[in-house]
Protein backbone atom coordinates (compact mmCIF):
# COMPACT_ATOMS: atom_id res chain seq x y z
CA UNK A 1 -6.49 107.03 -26.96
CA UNK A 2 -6.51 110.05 -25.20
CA UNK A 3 -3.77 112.68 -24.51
CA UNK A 4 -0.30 111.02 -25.22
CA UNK A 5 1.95 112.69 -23.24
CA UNK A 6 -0.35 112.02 -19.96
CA UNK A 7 -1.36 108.55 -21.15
CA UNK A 8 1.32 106.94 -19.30
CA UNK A 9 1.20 108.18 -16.12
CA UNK A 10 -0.84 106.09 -13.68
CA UNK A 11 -3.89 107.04 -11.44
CA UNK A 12 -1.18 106.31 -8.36
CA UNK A 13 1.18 109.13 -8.16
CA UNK A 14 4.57 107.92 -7.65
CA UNK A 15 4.24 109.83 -3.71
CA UNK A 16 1.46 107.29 -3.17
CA UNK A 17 4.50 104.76 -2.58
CA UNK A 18 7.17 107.42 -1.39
CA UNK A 19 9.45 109.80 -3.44
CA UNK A 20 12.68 108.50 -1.63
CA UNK A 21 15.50 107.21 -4.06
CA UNK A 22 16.43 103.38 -3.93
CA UNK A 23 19.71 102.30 -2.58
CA UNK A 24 21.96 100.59 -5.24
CA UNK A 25 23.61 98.13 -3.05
CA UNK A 26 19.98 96.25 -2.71
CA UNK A 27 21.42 95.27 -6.10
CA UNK A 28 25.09 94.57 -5.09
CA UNK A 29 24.99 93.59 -1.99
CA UNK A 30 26.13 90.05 -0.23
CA UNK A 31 23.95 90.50 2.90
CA UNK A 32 21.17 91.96 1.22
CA UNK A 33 21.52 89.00 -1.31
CA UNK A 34 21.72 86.86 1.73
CA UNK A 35 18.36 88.08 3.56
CA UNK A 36 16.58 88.13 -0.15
CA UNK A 37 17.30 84.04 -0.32
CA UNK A 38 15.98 83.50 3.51
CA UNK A 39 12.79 85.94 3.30
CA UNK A 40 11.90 86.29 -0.30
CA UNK A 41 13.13 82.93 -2.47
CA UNK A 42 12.04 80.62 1.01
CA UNK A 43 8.78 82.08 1.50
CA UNK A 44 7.09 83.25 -1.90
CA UNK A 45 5.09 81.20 -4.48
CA UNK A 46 7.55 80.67 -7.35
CA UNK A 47 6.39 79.34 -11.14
CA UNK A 48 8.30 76.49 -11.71
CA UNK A 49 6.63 75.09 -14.94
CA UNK A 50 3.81 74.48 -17.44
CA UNK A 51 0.87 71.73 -15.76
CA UNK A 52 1.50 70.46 -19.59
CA UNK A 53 4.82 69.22 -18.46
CA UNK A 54 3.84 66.42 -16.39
CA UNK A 55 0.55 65.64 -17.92
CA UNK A 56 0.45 61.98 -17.26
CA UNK A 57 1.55 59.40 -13.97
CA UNK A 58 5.61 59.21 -14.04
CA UNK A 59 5.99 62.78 -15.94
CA UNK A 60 8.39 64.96 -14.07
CA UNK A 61 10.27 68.07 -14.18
CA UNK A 62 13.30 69.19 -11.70
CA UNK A 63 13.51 72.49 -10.89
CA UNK A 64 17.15 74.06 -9.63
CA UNK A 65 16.90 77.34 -7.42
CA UNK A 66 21.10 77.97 -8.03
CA UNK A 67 21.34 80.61 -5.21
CA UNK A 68 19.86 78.18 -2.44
CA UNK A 69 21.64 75.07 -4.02
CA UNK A 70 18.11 73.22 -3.57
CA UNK A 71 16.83 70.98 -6.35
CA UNK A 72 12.72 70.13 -6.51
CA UNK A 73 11.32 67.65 -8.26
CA UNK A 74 7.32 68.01 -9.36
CA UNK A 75 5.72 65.19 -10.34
CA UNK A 76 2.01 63.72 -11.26
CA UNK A 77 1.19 60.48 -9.34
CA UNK A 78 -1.21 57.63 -10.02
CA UNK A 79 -4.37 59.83 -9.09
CA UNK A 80 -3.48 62.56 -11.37
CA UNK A 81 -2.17 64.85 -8.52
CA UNK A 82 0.77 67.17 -9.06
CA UNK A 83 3.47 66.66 -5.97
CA UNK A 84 6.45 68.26 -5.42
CA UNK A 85 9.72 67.34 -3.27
CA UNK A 86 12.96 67.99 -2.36
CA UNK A 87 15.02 66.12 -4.63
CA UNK A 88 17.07 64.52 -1.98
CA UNK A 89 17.41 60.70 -1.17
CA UNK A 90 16.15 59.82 2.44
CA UNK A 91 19.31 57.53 2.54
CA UNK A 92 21.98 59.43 2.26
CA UNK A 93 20.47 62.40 1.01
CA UNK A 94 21.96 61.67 -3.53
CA UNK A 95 19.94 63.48 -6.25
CA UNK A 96 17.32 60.91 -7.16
CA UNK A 97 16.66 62.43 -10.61
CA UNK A 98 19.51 64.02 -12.84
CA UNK A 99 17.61 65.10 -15.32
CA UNK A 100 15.36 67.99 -15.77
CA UNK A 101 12.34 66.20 -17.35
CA UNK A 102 11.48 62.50 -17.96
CA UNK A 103 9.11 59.81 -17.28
CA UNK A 104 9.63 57.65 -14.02
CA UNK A 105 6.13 55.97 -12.08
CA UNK A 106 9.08 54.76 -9.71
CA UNK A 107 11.99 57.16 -8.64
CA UNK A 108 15.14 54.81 -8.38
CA UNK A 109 17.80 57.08 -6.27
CA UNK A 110 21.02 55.97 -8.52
CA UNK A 111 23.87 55.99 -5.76
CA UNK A 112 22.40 52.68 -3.91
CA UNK A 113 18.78 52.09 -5.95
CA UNK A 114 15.99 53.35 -2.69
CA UNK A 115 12.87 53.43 -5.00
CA UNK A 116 10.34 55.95 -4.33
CA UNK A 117 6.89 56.51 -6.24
CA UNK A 118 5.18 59.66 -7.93
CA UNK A 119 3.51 60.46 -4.34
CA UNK A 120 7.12 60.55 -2.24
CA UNK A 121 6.61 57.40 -0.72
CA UNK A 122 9.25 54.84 0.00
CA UNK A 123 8.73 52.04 -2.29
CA UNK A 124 12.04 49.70 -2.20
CA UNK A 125 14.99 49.11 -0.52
CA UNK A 126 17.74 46.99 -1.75
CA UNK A 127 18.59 45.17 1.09
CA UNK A 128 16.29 45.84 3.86
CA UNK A 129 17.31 43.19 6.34
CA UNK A 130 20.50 44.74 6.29
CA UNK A 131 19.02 47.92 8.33
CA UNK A 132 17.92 47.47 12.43
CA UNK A 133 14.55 49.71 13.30
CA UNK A 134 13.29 50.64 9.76
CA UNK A 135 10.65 52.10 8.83
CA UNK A 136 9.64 52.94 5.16
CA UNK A 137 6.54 54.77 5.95
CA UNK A 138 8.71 57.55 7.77
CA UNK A 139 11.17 57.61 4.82
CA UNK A 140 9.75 58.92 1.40
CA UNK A 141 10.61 61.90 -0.34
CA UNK A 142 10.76 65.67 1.63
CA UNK A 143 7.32 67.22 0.26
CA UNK A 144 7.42 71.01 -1.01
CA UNK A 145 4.69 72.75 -1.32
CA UNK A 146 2.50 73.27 -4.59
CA UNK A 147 -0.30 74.41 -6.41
CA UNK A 148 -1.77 75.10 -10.07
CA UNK A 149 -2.96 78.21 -11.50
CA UNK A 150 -3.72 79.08 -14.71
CA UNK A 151 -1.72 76.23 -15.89
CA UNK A 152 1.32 77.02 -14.47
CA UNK A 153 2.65 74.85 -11.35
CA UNK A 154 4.01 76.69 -8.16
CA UNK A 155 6.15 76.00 -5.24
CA UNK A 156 6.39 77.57 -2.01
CA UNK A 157 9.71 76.51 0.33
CA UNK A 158 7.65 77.38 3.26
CA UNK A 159 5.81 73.93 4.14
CA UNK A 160 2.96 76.08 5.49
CA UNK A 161 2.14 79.28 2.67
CA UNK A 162 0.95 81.84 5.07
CA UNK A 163 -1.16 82.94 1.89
CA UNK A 164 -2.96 80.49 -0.46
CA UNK A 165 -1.61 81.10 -4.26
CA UNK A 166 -5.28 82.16 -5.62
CA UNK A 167 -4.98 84.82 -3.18
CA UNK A 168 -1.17 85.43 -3.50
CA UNK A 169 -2.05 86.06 -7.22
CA UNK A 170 -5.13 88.50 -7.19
CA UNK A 171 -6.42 90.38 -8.64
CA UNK A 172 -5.52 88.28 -11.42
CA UNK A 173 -9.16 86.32 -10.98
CA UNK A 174 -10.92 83.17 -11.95
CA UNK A 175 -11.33 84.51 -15.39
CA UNK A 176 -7.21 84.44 -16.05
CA UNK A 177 -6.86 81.30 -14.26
CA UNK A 178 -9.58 80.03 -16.93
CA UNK A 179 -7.66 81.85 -20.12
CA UNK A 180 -4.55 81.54 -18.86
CA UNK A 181 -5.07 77.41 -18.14
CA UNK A 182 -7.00 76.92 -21.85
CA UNK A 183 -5.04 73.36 -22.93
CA UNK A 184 -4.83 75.29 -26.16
CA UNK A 185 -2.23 77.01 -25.56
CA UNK A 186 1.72 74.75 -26.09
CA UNK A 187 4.81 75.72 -25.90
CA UNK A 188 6.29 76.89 -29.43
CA UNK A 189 10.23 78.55 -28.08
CA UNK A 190 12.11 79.64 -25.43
CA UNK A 191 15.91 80.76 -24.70
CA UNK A 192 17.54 80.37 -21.38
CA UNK A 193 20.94 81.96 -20.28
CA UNK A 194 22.60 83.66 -17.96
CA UNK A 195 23.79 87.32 -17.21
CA UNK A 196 25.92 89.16 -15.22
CA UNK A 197 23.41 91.46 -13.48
CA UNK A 198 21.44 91.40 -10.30
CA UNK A 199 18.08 89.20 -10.31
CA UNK A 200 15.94 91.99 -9.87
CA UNK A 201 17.58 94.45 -12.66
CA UNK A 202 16.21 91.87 -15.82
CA UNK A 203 13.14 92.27 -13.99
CA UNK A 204 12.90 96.16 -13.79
CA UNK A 205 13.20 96.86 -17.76
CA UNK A 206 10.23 94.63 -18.12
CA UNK A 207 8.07 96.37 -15.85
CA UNK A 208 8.19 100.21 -17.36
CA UNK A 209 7.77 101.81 -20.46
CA UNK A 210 9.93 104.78 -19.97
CA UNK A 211 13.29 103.33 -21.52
CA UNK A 212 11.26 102.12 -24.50
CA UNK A 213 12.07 105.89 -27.07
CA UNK A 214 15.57 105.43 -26.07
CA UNK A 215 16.84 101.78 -25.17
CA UNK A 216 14.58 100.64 -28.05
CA UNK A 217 15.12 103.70 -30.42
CA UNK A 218 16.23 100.81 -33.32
CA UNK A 219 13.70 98.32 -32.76
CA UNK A 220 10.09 99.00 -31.26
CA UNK A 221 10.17 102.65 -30.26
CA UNK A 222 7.75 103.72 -33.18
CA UNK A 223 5.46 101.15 -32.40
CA UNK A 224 5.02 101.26 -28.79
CA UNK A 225 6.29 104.72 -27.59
CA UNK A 226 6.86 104.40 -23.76
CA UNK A 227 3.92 107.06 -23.36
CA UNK A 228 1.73 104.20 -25.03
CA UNK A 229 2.84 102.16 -21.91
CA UNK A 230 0.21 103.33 -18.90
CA UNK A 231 1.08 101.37 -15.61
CA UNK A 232 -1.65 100.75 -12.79
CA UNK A 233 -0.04 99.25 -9.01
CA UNK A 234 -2.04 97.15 -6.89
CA UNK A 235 -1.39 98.22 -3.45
CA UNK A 236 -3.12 95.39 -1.61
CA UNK A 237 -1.79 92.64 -3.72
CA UNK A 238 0.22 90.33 -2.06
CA UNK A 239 2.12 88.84 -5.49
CA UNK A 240 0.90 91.01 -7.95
CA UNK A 241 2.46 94.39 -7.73
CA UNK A 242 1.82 96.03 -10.59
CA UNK A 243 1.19 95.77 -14.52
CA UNK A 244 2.25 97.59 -17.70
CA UNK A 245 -0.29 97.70 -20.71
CA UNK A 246 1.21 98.51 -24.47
CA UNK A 247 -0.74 100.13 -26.92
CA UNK A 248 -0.01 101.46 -30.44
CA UNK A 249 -0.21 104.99 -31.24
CA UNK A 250 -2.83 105.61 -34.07
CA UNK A 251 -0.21 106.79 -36.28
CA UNK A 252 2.58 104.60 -36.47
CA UNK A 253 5.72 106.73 -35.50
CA UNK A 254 8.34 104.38 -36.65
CA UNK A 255 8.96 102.79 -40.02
CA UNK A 256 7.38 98.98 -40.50
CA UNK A 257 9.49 97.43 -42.90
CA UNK A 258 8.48 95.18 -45.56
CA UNK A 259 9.00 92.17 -43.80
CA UNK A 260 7.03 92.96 -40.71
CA UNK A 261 4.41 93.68 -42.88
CA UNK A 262 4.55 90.77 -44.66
CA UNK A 263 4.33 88.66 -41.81
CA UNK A 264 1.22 90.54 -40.26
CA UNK A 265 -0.87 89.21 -43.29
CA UNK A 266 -0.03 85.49 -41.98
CA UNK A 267 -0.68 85.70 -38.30
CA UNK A 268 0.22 87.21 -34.89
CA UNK A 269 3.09 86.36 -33.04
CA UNK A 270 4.79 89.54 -33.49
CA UNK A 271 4.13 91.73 -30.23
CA UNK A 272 4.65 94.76 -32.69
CA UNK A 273 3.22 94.86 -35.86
CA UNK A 274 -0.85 94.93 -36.49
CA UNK A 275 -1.66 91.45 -37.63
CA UNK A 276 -4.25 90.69 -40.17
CA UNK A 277 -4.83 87.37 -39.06
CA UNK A 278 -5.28 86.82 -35.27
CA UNK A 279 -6.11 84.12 -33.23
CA UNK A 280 -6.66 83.23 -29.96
CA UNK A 281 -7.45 80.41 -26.72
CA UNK A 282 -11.14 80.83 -25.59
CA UNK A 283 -12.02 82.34 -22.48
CA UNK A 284 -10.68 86.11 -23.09
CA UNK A 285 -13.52 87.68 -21.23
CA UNK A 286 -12.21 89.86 -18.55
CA UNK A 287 -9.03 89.24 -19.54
CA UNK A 288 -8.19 90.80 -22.81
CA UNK A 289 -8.75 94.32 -23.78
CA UNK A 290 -11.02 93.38 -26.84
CA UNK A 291 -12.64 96.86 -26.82
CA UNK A 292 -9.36 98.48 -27.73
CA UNK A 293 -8.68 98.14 -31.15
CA UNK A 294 -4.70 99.50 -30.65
CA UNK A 295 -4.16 97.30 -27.17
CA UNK A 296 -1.01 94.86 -28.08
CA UNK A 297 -0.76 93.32 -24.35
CA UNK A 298 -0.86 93.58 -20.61
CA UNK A 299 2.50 92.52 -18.93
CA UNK A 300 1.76 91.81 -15.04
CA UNK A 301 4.44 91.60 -12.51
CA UNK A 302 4.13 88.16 -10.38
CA UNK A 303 6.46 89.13 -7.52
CA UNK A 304 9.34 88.25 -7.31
CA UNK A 305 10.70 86.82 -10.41
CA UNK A 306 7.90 86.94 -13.20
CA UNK A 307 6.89 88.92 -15.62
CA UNK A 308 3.94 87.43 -17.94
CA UNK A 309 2.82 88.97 -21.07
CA UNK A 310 -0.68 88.47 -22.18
CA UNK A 311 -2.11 88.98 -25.22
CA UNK A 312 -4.53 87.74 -27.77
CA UNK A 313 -2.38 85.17 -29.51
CA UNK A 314 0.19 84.94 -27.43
CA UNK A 315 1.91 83.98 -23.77
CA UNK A 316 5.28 85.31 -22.78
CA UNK A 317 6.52 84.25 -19.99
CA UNK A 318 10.16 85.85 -18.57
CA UNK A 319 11.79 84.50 -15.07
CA UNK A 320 14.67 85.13 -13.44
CA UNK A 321 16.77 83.27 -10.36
CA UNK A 322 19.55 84.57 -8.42
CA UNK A 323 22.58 83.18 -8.69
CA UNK A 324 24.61 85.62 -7.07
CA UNK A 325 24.26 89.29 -6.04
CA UNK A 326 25.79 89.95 -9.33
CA UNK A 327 24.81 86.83 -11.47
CA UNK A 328 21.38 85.34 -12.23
CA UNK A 329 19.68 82.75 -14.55
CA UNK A 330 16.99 84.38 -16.92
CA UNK A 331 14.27 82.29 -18.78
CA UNK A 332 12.09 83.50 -21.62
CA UNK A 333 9.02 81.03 -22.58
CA UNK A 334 6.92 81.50 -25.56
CA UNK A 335 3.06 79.69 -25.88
CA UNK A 336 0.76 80.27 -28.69
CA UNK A 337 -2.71 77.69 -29.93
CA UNK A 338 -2.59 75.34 -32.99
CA UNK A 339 0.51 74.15 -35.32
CA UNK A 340 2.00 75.64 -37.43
CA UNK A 341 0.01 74.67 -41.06
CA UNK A 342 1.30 76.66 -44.05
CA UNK A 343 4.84 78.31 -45.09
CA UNK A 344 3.05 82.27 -43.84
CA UNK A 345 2.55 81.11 -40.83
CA UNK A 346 5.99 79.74 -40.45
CA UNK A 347 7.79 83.04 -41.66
CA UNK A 348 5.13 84.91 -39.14
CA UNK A 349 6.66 83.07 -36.70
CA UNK A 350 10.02 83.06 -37.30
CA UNK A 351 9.70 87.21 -37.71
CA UNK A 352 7.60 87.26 -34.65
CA UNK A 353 10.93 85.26 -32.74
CA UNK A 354 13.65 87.34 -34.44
CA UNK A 355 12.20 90.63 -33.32
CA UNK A 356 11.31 89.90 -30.43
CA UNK A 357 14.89 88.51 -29.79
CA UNK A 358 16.92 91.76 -30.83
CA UNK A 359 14.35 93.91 -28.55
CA UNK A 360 14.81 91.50 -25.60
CA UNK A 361 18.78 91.82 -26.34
CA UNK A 362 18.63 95.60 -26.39
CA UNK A 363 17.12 95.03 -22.48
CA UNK A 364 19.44 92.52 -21.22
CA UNK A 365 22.93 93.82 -21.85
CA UNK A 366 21.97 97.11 -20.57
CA UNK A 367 21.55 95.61 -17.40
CA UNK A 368 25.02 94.49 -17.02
CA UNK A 369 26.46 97.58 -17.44
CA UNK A 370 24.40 99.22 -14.95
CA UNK A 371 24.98 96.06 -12.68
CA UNK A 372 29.19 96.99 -13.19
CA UNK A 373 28.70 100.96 -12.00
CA UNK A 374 26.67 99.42 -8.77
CA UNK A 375 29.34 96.50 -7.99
CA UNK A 376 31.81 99.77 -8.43
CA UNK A 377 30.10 101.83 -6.06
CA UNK A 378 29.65 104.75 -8.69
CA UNK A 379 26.06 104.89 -8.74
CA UNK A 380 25.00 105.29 -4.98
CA UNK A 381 20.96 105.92 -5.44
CA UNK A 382 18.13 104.91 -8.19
CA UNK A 383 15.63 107.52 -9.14
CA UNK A 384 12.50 106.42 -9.75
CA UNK A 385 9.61 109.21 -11.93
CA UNK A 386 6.20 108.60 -12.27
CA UNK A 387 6.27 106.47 -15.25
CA UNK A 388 8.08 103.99 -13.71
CA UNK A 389 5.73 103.47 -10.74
CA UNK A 390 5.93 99.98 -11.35
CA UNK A 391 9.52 99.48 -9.69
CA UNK A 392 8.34 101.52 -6.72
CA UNK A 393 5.46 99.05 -6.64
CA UNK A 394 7.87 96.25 -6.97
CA UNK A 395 10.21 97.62 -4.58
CA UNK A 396 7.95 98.20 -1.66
CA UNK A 397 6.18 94.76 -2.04
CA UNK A 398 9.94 93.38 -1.91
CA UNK A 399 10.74 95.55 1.31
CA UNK A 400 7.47 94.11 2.91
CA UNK A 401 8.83 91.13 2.42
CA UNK A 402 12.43 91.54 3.62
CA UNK A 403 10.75 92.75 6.73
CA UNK A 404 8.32 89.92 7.36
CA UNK A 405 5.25 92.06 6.56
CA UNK A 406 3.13 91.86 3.65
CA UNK A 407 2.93 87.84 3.00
């Protein structure tokens, strides 16, 4: 493993990104808020989904970005292509879909029944005649932009992506996209909510390993000490600033209790606990850290709202949307392969869930407190060491962007 109190600090030195402190009102602010939703949120690649979720002609999915009040729809059409538009009647510009998944081959706008198909076009219109110069074929649905990787579907608001997402994305590589897209891997649980804390703050205690001893002192801290977390930046990635790997120490330093160790014998959805009985999608090379026997997972940052989790048996998946400078929607998505078959690997799961819960809880309500010193103006500046080089990484890639550079 090497030396532990070193093992965490990353090739970069934090003065390869600057030393200078981060202003807190980037997290408070209304016009900082207000340039985030014109340069970041309506010209970045943003997941949206699972490919899974509109697997056949008709499936869809809408997709609600709260802060710009814009609802997407993505769709699969007759020819097995994944579109996605603006949600927005060409009539008089209704919601054409309420709901946030279904099954429609035809689109039927509910306020006066225009009928569009699963490729935007203008199918019907009740009462035609009843127009003068009309023209369907200039009429169907507002297109977005959108692409697959790894069997997630993106959007980009910008109808002409300076950057292609396979390039956005590097250096996560063919080899993830291949992994990563495996139709093994389903959906198995999720939670959704929302919190009273900046966007970006639910995505900063994802991304280092130094609060782990203290925020986590009742939960995971023996099993991943935050000097077990090593961080790596990747200064000419467009959407990919930065990673945090989690190993175990070879001694655990915490207690395992009973239960934990029960479930370890009956598979591996804990993040935490050495299973006994692991599994995995095909396709690992060059993706998983095989060679280590104590690596747990890799958690990559997908600027600006992602963080994924990767890891032998398991996909996490955590987003966040802004609401408001103060106020944001956070998603948590969980994907493993196979059913569930016996009564072991049900409690596995359910053990794997419930920890991972009260850890993820420990993260999240911290952030609202420090989200109500920065809306009071107490805490000025953020102060960022060496172990946390990832939110330096993040925070320069999201300056680049504020300014127009970098994307």
């Amino acid at each position: 493993m090497g030396n532990a109190s070193v093992m965490a600090i990353p090739p970069l030195g934090s003065h390869e990104l600057g030393t200078e402190a981060i202003p807190s009102d980037h997290y408070s602010s209304q016009a900082f808020f207000e340039q985030e939703k014109e340069n970041i949120f309506k010209k970045t690649w943003l997941m949206v989904g699972r490919e899974s979720d509109v697997a056949e002609h008709g499936d869809y999915i809408t997709y609600f970005i709260d802060a710009l009040e814009v609802s997407i729809i993505i769709t699969r059409d007759k020819h097995g292509q994944v579109n996605a538009f603006y949600n927005a009647c060409t009539h008089r510009g209704a919601h054409v879909l309420t709901e946030p998944c279904g099954k429609a081959k035809f689109m039927t706008c509910g306020f006066h029944g225009w009928v569009f198909d699963a490729e935007g076009q203008l199918a019907d219109v009740p009462g035609e005649d009843l127009f003068g110069d009309f023209n369907k074929s200039k009429l169907g649905l507002k297109p977005v932009s959108v692409d697959v990787w790894g069997g997630f579907v993106f959007i980009n608001l910008d109808p002409k992506p300076s950057v292609p997402l396979k390039e956005y994305l590097q250096p996560l590589n063919e080899s993830f996209d291949k992994y990563l897209g495996n139709k093994d891997w389903t959906w198995s649980y999720g939670w959704r909510s929302t919190f009273n804390a900046n966007w970006k703050l639910l995505v900063d205690a994802q991304i280092e390993g130094y609060h782990v001893d203290q925020t986590h002192r009742n939960t995971i801290a023996g099993a991943i000490p935050g000097t077990y977390a090593p961080a790596d930046v990747y200064p000419d990635s467009i959407g990919v600033p930065a990673r945090v790997c989690a190993y175990r120490p070879e001694e655990m330093m915490g207690i395992q209790t009973d239960v934990a160790l029960l479930s370890a014998k009956h598979g591996a959805t804990s993040l935490y606990t050495k299973s006994e009985n692991e599994f995995s999608a095909d396709d690992g090379a060059g993706v998983l850290n095989d060679d280590h026997p104590l690596w747990i997972f890799d958690a990559y940052l997908l600027f600006p709202n992602v963080v994924l989790f990767i890891q032998k048996g398991q996909i996490l998946v955590q987003r966040t949307l802004p609401i408001s400078p103060d106020k944001c929607l956070w998603e948590v998505d969980f994907f493993h392969t196979g059913e569930i078959e016996n009564f072991g690997q049900l409690f596995n799961s359910e053990q794997g869930r419930i920890q991972i819960r009260d850890v993820l809880t420990e993260d999240l309500y911290t952030a609202e407190g420090i989200q109500m010193n920065f809306n009071a103006g107490i805490i000025k500046e953020i102060h960022i060491n060496r172990q946390e080089i990832p939110i330096r990484a993040y925070y320069h890639r999201l300056m680049s962007a504020m300014k127009g550079t970098g994307e």
